[in-house]
N, C-alpha and C. Protein backbone atom coordinates (compact mmCIF):
# COMPACT_ATOMS: atom_id res chain seq x y z
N UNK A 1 0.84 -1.18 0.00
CA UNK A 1 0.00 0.00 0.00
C UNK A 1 0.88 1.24 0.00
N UNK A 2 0.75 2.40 -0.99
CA UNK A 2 1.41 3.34 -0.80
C UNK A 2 0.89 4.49 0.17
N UNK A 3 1.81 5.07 1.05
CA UNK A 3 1.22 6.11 2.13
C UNK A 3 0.29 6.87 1.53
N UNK A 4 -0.21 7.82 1.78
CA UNK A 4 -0.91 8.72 1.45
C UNK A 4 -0.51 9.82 1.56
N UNK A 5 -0.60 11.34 0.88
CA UNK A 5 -0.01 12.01 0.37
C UNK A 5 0.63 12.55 1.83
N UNK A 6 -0.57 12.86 2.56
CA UNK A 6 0.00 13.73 3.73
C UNK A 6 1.27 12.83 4.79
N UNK A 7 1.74 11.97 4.33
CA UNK A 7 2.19 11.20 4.92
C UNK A 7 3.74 12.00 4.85
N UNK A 8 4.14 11.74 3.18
CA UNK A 8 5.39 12.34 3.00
C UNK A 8 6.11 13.26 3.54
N UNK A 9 7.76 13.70 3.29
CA UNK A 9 7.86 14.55 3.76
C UNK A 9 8.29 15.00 5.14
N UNK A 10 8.24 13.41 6.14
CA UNK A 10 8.14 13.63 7.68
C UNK A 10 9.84 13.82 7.93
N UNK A 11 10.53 13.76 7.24
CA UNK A 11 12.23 13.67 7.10
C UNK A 11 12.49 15.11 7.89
N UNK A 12 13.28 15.54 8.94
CA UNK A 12 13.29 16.59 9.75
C UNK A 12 12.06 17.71 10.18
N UNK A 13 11.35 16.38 10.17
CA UNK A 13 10.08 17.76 11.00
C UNK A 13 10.37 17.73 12.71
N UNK A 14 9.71 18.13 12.98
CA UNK A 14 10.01 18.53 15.00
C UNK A 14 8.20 17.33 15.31
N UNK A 15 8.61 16.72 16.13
CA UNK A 15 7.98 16.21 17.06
C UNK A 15 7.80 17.03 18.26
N UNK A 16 6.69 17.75 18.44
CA UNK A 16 6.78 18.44 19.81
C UNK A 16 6.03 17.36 20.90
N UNK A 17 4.63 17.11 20.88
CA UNK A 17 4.23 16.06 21.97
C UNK A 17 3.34 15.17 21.34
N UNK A 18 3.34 14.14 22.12
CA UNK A 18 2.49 12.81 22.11
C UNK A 18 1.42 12.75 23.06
N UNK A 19 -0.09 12.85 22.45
CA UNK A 19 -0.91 12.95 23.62
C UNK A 19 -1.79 11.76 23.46
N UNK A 20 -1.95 10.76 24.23
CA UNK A 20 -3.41 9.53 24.41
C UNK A 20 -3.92 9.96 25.04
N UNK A 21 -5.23 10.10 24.37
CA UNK A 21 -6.38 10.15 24.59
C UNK A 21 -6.96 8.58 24.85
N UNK A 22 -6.68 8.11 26.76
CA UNK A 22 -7.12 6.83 26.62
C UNK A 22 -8.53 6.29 26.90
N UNK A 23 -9.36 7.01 26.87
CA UNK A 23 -10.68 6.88 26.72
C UNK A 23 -11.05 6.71 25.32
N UNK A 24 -10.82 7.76 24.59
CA UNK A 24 -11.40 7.74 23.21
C UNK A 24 -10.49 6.58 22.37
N UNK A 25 -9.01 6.30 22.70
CA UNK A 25 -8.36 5.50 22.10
C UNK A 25 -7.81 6.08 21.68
N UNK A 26 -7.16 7.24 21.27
CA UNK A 26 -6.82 8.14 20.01
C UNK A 26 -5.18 8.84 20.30
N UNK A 27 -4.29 8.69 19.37
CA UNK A 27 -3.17 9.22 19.65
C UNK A 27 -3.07 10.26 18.69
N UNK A 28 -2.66 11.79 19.67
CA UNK A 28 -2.33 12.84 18.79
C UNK A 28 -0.67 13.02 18.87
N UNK A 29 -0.17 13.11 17.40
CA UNK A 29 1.22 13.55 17.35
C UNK A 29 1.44 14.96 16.91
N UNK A 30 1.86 15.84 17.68
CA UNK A 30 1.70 17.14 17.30
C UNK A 30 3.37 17.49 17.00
N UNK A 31 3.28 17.62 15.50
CA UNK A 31 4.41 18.13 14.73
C UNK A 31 4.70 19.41 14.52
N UNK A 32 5.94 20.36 13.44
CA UNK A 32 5.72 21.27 13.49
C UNK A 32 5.09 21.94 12.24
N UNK A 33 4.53 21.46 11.61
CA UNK A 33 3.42 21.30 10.27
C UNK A 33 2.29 20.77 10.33
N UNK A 34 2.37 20.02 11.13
CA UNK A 34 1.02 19.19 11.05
C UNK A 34 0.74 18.70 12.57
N UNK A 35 -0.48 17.17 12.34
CA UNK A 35 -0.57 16.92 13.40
C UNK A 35 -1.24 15.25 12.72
N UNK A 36 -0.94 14.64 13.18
CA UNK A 36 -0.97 13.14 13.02
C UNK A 36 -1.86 12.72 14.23
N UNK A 37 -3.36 12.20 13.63
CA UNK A 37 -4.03 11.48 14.50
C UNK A 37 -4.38 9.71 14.06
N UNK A 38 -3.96 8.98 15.14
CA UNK A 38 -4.55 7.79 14.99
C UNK A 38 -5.58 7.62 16.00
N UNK A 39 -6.90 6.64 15.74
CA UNK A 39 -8.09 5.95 15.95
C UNK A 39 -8.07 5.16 16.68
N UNK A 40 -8.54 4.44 17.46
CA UNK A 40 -9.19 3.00 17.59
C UNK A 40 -7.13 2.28 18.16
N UNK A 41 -6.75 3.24 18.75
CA UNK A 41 -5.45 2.86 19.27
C UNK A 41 -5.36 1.29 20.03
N UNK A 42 -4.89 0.65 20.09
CA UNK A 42 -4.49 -0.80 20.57
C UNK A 42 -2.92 -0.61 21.22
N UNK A 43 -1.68 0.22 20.92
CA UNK A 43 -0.38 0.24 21.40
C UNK A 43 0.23 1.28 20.73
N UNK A 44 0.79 1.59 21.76
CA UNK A 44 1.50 3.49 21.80
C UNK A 44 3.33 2.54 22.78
N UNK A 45 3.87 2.16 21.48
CA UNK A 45 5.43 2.15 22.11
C UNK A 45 6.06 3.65 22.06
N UNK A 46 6.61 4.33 23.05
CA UNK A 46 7.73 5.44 22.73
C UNK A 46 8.63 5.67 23.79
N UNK A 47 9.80 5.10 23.68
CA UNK A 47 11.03 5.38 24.32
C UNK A 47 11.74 5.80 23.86
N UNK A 48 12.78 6.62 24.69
CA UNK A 48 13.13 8.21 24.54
C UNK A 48 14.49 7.41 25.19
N UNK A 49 15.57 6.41 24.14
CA UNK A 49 16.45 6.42 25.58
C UNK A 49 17.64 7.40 24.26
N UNK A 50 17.62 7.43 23.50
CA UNK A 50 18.72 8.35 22.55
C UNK A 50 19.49 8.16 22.95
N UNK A 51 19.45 6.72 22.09
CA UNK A 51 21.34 6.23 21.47
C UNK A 51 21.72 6.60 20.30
N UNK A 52 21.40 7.75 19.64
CA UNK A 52 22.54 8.00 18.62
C UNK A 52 21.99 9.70 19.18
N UNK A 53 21.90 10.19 20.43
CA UNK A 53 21.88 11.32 20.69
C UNK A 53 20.58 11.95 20.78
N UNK A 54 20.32 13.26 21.70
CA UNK A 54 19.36 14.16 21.64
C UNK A 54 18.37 14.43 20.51
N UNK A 55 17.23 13.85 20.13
CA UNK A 55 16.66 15.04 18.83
C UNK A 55 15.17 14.74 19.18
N UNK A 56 14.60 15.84 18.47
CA UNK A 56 13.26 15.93 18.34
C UNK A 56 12.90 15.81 17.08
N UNK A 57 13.63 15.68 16.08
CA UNK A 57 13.39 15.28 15.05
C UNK A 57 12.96 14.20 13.97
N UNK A 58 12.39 13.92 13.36
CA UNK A 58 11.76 13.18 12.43
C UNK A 58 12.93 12.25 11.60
N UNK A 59 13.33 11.28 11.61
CA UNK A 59 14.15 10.64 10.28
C UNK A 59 13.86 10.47 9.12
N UNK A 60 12.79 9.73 9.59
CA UNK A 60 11.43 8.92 9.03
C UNK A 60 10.66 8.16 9.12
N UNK A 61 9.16 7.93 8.61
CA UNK A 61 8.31 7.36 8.78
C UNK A 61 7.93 6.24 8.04
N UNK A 62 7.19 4.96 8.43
CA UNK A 62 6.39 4.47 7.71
C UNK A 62 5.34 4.08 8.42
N UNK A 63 4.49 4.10 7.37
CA UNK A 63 2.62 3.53 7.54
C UNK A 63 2.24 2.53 6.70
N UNK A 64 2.10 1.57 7.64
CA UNK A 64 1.48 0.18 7.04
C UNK A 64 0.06 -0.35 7.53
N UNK A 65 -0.74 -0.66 6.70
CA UNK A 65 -1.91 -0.64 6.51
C UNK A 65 -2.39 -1.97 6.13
N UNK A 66 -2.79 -2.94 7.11
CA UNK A 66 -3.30 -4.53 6.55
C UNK A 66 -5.01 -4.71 7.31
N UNK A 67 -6.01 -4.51 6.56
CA UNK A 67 -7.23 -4.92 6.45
C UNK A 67 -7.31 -3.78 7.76
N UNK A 68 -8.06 -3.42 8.94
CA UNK A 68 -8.33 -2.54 9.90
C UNK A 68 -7.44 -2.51 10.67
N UNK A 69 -6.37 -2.84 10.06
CA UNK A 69 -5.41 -2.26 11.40
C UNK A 69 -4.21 -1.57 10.55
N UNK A 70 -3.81 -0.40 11.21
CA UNK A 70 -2.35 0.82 10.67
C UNK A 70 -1.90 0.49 11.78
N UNK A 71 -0.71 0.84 10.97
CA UNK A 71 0.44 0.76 12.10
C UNK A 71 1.47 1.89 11.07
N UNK A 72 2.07 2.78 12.44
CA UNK A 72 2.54 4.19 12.02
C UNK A 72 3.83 4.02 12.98
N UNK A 73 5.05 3.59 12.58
CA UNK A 73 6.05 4.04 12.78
C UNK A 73 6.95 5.48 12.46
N UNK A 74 7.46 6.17 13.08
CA UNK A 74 8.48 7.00 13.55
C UNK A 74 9.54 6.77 13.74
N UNK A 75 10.15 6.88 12.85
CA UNK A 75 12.03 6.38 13.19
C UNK A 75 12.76 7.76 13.68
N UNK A 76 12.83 8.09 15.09
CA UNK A 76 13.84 9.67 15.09
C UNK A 76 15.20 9.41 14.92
N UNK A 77 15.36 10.96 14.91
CA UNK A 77 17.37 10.75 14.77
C UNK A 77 17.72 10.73 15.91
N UNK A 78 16.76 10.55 16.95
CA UNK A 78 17.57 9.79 18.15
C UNK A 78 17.91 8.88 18.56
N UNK A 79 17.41 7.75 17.28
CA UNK A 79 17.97 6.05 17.33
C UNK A 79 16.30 5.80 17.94
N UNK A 80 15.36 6.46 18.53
CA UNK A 80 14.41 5.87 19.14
C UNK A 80 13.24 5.78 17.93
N UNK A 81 12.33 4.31 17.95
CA UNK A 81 11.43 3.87 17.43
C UNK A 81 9.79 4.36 18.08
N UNK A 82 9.05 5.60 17.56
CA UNK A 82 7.62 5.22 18.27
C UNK A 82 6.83 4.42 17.35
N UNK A 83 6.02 3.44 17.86
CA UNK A 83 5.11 2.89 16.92
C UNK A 83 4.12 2.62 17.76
N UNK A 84 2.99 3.10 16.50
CA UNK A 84 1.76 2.95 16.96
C UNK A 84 0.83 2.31 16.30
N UNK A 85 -0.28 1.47 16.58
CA UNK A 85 -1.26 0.49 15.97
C UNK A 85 -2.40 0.56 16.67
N UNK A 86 -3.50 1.28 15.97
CA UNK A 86 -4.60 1.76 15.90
C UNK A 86 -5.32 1.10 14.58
N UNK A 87 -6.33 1.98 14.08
CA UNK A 87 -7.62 1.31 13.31
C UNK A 87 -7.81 2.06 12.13
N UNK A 88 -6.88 3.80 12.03
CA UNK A 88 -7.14 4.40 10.97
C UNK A 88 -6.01 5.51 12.12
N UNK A 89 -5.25 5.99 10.89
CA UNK A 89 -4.46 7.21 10.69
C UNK A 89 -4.71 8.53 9.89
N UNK A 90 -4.71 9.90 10.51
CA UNK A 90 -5.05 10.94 9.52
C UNK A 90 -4.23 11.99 9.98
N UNK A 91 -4.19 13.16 8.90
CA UNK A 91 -3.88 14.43 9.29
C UNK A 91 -5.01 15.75 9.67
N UNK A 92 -4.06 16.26 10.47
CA UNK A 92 -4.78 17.87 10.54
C UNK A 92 -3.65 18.82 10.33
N UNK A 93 -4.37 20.30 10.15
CA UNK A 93 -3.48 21.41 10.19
C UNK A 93 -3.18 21.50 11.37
N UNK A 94 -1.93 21.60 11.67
CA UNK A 94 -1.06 22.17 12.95
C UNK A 94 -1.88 23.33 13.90
């Protein structure tokens, strides 16, 4: 499956915060362009131990998509992996 448009592009953006919403299920990633929401959340991994150093920055992403379930990885340039697997992924304006 190829990402979707708003997907691209995540290569040095700023990660400012990660918010669950664990009632509704819903993870907001608030970037410095955008804002990345996932749905119907099931697992929110994000450790912050930065082994290849300090960043708030974006490396890159991928989004994989098999029958109702996404899964939205975050690769930072801090060596750290967030991944998340929810039910549907989208954007908003920042």
């Amino acid at each position: 499956m190829t990402a979707p448009p708003w997907f691209d592009a995540l290569h040095d953006v700023t990660l400012r915060a990660i918010t669950f919403d664990w009632l509704t299920a819903t993870v907001r990633l608030e970037l410095t362009d955008r804002a990345i929401v996932v749905e119907g959340v099931t697992s929110l991994v994000a450790p912050r131990t930065n082994a290849w150093g300090p960043s708030d920055s974006i490396l890159e992403g991928e989004l994989a998509i098999t029958g109702d379930v996404t899964t939205l990885t975050l690769h930072m340039q801090s060596g750290d992996d967030i991944v998340i697997v929810g039910r549907a992924a989208s954007v908003e304006p920042a």
